[in-house]
C-alpha atoms as a PDB file:
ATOM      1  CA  UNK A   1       0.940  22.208  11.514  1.00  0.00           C
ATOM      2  CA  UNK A   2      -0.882  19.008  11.281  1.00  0.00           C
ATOM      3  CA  UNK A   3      -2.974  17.008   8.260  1.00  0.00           C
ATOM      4  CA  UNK A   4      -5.114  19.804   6.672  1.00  0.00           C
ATOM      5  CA  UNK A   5      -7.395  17.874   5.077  1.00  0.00           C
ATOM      6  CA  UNK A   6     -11.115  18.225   6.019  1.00  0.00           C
ATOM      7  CA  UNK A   7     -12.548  16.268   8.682  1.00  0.00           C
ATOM      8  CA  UNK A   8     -14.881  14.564   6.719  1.00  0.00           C
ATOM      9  CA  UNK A   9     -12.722  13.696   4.167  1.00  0.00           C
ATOM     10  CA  UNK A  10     -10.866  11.815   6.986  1.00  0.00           C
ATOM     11  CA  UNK A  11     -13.789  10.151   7.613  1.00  0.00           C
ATOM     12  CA  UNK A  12     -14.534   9.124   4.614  1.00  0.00           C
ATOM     13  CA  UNK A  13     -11.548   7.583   4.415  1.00  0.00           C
ATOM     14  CA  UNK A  14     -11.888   5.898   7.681  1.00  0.00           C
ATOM     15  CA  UNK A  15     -15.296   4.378   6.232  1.00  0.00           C
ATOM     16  CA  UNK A  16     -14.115   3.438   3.147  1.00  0.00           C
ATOM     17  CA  UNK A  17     -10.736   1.097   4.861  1.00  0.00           C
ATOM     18  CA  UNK A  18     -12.794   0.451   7.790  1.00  0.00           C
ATOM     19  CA  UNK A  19     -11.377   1.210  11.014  1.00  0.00           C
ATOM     20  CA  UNK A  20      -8.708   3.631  12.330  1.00  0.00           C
ATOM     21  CA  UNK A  21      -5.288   3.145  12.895  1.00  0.00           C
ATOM     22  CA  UNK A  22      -1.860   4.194  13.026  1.00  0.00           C
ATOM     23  CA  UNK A  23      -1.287   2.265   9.072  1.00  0.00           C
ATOM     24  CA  UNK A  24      -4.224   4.045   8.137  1.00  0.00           C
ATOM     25  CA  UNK A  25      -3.175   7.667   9.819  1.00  0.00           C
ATOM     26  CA  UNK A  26       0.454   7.026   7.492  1.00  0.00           C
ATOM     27  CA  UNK A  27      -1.650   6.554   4.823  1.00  0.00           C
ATOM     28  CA  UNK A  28      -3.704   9.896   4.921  1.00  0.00           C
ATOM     29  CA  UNK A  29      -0.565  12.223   5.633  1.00  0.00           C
ATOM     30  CA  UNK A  30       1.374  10.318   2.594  1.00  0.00           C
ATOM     31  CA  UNK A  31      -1.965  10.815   0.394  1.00  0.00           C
ATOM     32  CA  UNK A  32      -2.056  14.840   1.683  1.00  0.00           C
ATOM     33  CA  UNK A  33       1.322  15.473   0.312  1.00  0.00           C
ATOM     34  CA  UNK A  34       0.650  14.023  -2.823  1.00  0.00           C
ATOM     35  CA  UNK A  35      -2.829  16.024  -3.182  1.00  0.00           C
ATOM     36  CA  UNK A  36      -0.907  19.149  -2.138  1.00  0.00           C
ATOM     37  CA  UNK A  37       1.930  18.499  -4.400  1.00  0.00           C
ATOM     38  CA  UNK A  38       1.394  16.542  -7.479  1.00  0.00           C
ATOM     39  CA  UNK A  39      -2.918  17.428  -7.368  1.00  0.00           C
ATOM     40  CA  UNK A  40      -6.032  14.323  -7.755  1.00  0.00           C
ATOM     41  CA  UNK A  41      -5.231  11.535  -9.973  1.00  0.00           C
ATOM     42  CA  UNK A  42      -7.739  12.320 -12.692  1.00  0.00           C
ATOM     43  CA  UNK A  43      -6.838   9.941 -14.862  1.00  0.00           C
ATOM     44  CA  UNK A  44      -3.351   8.485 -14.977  1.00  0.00           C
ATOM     45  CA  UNK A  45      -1.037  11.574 -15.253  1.00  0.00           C
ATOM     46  CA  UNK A  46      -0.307  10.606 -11.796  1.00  0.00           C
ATOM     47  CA  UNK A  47       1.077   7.354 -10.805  1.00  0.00           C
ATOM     48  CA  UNK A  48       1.851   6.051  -6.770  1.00  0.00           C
ATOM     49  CA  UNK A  49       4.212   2.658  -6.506  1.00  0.00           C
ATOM     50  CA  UNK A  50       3.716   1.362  -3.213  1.00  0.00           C
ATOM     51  CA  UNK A  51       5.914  -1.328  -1.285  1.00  0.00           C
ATOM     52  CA  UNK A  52       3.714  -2.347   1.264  1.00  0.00           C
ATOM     53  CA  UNK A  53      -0.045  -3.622   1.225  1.00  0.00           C
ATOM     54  CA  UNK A  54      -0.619  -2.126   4.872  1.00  0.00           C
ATOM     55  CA  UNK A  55      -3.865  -0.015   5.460  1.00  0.00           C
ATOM     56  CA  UNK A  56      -2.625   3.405   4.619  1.00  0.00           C
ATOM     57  CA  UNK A  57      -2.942   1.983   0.617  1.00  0.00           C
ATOM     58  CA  UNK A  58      -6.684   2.110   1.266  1.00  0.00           C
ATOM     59  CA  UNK A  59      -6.399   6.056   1.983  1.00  0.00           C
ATOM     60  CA  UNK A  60      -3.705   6.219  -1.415  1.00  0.00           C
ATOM     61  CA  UNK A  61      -6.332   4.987  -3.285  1.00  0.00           C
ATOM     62  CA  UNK A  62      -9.309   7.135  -1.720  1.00  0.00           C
ATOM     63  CA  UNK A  63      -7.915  10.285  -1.321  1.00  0.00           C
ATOM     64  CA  UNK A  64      -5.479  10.308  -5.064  1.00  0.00           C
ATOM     65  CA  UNK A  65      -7.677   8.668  -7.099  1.00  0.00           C
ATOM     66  CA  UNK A  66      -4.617   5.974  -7.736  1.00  0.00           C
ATOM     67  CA  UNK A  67      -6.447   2.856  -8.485  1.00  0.00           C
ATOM     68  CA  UNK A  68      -5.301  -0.709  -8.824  1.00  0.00           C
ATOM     69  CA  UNK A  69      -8.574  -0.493 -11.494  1.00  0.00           C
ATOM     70  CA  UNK A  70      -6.950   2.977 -13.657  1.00  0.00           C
ATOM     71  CA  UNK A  71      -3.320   0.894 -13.407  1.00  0.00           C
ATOM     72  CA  UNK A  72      -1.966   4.036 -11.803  1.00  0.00           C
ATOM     73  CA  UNK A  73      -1.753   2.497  -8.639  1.00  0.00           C
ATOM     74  CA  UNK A  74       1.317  -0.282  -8.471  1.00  0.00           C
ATOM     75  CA  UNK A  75       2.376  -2.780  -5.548  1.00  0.00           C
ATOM     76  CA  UNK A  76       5.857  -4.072  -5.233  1.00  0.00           C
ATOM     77  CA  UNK A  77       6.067  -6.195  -2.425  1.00  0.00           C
ATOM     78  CA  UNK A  78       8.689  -5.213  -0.793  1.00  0.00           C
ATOM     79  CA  UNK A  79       7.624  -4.622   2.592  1.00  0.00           C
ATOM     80  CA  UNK A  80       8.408  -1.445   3.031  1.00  0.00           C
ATOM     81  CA  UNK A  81       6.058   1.399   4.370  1.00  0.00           C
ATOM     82  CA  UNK A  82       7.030   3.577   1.147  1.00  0.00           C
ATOM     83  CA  UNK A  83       5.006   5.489  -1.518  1.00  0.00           C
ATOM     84  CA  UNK A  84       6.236   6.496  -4.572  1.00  0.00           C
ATOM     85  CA  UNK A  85       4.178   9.601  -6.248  1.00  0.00           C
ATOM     86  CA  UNK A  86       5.162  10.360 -10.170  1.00  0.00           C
ATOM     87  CA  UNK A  87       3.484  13.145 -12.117  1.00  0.00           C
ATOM     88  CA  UNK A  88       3.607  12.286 -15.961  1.00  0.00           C
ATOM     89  CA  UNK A  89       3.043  15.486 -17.700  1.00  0.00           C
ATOM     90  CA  UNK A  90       6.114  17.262 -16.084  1.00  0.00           C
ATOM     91  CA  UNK A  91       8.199  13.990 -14.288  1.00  0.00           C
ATOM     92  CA  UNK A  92       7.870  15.593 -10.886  1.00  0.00           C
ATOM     93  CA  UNK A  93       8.366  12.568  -8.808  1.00  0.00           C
ATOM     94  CA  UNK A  94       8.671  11.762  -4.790  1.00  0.00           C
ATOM     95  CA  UNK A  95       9.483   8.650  -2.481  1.00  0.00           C
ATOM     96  CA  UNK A  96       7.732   9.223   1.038  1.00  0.00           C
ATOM     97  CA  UNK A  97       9.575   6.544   3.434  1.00  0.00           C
ATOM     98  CA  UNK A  98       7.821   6.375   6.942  1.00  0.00           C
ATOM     99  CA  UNK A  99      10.299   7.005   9.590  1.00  0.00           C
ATOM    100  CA  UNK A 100      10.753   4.316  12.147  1.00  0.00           C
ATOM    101  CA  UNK A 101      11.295   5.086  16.264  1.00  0.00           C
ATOM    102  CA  UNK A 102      11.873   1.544  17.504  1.00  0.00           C
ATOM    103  CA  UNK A 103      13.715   3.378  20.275  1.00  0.00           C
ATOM    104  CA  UNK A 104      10.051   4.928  21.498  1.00  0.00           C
ATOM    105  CA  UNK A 105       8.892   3.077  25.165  1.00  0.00           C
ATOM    106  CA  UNK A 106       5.399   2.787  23.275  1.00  0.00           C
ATOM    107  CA  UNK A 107       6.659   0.983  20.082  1.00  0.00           C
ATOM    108  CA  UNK A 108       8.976  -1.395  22.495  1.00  0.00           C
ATOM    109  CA  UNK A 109       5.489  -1.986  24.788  1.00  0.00           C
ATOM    110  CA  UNK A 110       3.433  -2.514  21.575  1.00  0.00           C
ATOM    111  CA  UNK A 111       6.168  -4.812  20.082  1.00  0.00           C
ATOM    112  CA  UNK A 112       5.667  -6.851  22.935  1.00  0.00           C
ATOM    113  CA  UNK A 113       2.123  -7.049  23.019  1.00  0.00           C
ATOM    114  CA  UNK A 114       1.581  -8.004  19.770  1.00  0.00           C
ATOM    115  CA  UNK A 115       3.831 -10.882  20.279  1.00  0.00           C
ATOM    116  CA  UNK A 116       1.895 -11.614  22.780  1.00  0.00           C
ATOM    117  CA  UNK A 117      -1.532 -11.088  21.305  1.00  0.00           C
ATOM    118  CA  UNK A 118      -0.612 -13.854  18.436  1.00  0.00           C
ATOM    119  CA  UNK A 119       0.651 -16.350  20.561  1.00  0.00           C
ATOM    120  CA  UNK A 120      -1.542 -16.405  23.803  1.00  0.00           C
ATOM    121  CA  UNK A 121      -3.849 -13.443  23.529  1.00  0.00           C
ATOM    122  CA  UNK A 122      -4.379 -10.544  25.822  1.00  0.00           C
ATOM    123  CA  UNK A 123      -5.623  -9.394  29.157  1.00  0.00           C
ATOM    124  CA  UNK A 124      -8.463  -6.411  29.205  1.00  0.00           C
ATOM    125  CA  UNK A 125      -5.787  -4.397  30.609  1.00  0.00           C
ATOM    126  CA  UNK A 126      -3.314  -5.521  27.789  1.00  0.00           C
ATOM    127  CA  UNK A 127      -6.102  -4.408  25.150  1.00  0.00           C
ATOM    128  CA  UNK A 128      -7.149  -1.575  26.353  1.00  0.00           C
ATOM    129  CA  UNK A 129      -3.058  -0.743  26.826  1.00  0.00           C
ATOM    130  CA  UNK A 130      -2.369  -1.767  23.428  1.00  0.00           C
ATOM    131  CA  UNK A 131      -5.506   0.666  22.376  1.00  0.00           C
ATOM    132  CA  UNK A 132      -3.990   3.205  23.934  1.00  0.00           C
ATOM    133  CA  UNK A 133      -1.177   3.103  22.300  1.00  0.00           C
ATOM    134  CA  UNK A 134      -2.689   3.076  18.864  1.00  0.00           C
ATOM    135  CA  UNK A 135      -4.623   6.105  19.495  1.00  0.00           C
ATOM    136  CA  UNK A 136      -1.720   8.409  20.389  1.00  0.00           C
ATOM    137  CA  UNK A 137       1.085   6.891  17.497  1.00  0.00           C
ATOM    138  CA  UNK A 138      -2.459   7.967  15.177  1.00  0.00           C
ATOM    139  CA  UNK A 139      -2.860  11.081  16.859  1.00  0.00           C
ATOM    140  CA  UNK A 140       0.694  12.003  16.716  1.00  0.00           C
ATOM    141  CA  UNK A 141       0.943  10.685  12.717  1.00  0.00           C
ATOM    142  CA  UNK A 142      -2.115  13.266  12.135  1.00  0.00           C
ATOM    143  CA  UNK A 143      -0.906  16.500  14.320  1.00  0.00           C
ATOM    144  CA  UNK A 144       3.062  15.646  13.175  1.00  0.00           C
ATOM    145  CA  UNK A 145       4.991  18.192  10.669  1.00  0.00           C
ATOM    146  CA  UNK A 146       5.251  15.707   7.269  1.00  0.00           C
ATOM    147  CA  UNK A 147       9.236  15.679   7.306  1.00  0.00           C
ATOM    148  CA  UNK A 148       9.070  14.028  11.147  1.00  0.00           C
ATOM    149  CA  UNK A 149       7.154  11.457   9.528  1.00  0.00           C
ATOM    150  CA  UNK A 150       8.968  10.849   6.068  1.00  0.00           C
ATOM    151  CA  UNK A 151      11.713  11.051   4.776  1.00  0.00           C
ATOM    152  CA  UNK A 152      11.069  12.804   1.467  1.00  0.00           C
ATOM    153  CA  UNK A 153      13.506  11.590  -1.271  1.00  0.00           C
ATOM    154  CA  UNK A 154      13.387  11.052  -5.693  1.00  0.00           C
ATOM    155  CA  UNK A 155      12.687   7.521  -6.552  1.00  0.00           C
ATOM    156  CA  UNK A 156      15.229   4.888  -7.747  1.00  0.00           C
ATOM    157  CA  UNK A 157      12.739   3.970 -10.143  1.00  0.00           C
ATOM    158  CA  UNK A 158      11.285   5.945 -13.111  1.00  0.00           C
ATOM    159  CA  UNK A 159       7.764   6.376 -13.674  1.00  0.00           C
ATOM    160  CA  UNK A 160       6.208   3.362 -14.335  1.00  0.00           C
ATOM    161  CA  UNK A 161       4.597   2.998 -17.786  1.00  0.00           C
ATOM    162  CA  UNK A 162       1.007   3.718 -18.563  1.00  0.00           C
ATOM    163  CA  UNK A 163      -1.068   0.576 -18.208  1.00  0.00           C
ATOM    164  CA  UNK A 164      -2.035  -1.101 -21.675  1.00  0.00           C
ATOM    165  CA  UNK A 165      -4.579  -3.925 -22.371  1.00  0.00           C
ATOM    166  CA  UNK A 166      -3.128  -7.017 -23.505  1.00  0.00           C
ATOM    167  CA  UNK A 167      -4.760  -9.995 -25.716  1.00  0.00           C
ATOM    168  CA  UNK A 168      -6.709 -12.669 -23.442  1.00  0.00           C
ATOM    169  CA  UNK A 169      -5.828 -16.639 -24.044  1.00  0.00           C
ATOM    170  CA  UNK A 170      -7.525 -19.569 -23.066  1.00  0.00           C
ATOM    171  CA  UNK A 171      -5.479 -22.029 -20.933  1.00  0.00           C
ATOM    172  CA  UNK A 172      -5.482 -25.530 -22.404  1.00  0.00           C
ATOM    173  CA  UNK A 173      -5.658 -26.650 -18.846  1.00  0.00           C
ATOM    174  CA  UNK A 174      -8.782 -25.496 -17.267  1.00  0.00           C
ATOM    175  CA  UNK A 175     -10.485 -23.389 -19.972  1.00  0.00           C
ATOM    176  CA  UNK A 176     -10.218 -20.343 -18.578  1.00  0.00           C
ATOM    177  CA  UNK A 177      -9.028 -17.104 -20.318  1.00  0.00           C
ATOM    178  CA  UNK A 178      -6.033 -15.395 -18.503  1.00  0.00           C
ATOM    179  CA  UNK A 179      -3.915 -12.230 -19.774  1.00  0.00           C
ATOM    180  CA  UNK A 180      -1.408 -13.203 -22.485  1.00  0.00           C
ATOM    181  CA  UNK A 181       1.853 -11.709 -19.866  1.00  0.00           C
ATOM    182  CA  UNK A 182       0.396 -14.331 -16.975  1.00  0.00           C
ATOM    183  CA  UNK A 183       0.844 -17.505 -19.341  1.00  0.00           C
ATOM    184  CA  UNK A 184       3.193 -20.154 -19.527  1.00  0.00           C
ATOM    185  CA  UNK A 185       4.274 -22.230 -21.586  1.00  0.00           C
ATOM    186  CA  UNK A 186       4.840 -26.516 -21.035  1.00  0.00           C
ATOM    187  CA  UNK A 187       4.695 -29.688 -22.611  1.00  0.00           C
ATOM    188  CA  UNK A 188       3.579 -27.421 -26.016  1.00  0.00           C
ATOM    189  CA  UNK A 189       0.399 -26.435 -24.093  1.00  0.00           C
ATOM    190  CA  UNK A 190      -0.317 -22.912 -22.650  1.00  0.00           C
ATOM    191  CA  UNK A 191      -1.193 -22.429 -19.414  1.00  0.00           C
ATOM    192  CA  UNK A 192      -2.344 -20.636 -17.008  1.00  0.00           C
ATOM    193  CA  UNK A 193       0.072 -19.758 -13.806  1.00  0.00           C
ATOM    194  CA  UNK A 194      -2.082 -22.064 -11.276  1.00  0.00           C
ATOM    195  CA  UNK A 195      -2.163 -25.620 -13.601  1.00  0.00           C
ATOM    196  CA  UNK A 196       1.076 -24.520 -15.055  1.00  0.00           C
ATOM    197  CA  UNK A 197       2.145 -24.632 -11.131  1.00  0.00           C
ATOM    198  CA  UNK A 198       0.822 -27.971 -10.326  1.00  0.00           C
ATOM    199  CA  UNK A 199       2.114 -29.782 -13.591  1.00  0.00           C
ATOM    200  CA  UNK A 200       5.601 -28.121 -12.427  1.00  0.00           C
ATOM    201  CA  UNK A 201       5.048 -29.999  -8.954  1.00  0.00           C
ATOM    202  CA  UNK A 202       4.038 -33.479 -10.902  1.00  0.00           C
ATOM    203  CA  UNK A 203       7.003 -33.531 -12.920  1.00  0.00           C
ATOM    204  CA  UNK A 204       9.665 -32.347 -10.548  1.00  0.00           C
ATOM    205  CA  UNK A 205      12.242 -35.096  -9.451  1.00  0.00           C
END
């Protein structure tokens, strides 16, 4: 059985990122277990960690209602197409990690052709070949049983904590206010991170 969430939902969700793709197609089916599992993100009962920033984030944040906003939605930047899903009230908790098939004759011709798309571009034929591609890994993501696509595992990690508001300072710098956690301190001034950056540059060697 395939994704089983409504059509238009989908495409909602396609509207909202912007385009379709395979990233985004991950996305959806990691979002559908979570609805189907864990429930909608009212608030911040639930809480996703994800290590990537690819496109299927945009459908975690649609579809769960995990929002970089709420603070229930956290990136680690780890490069890693993986999404964490933690449920507060009862610590029911899930790490979805996308399964990789390097071995697949259209992820070796798609390798290729992206290489070759960034360094000297792309025939029509190359396009519409790489296009082709794209369409069936997204159909197959969307029509695929969730355990071909994950592997579905308990976090390393607990739950991270709920998100809490923190007093605002002035940098002595520029005059702006930043969040007391992204200061620094130097010279007996504090700062914040982007002129504490460039005095560490001006007094280095």
């Amino acid at each position: 059985m395939g994704c089983d969430l409504s059509t238009e939902l989908i495409q909602e969700t396609i509207d909202f990122h912007g385009h379709w793709c395979p990233g985004l197609a991950i996305g959806i089916r990691a979002a559908e277990w979570a609805l189907n599992e864990l429930g909608k993100a009212g608030d911040e009962d639930i809480v996703s960690v994800v290590e990537t920033d690819m496109c299927g984030v945009d459908a975690i944040q649609y579809l769960t209602g995990c929002t970089f906003g709420k603070g229930n939605l956290i990136y680690q930047d780890l490069g890693k197409k993986a999404f964490s899903f933690y449920r507060r009230r009862d610590g029911k908790a899930v790490r979805l990690l996308a399964r990789n098939n390097p071995d697949s004759e259209d992820q070796r011709i798609s390798a290729r052709l992206h290489i070759k798309m960034r360094k000297e571009g792309l025939t029509p034929e190359e396009e519409a070949q790489r296009q082709a591609i794209r369409a069936r890994t997204s159909d197959y993501i969307m029509n695929a049983e969730l355990d071909k696509l994950f592997e579905i595992k308990k976090p390393d990690l607990p739950a991270p904590k709920k998100a809490f508001i923190l007093p605002t300072l002035v940098c002595e710098v520029c005059g702006e206010p930043v969040m007391e956690s992204r200061t620094r301190r130097f010279q007996e001034k504090t700062m914040c991170i982007p002129c504490f950056n460039k005095h560490e540059w001006r007094f280095q060697g």
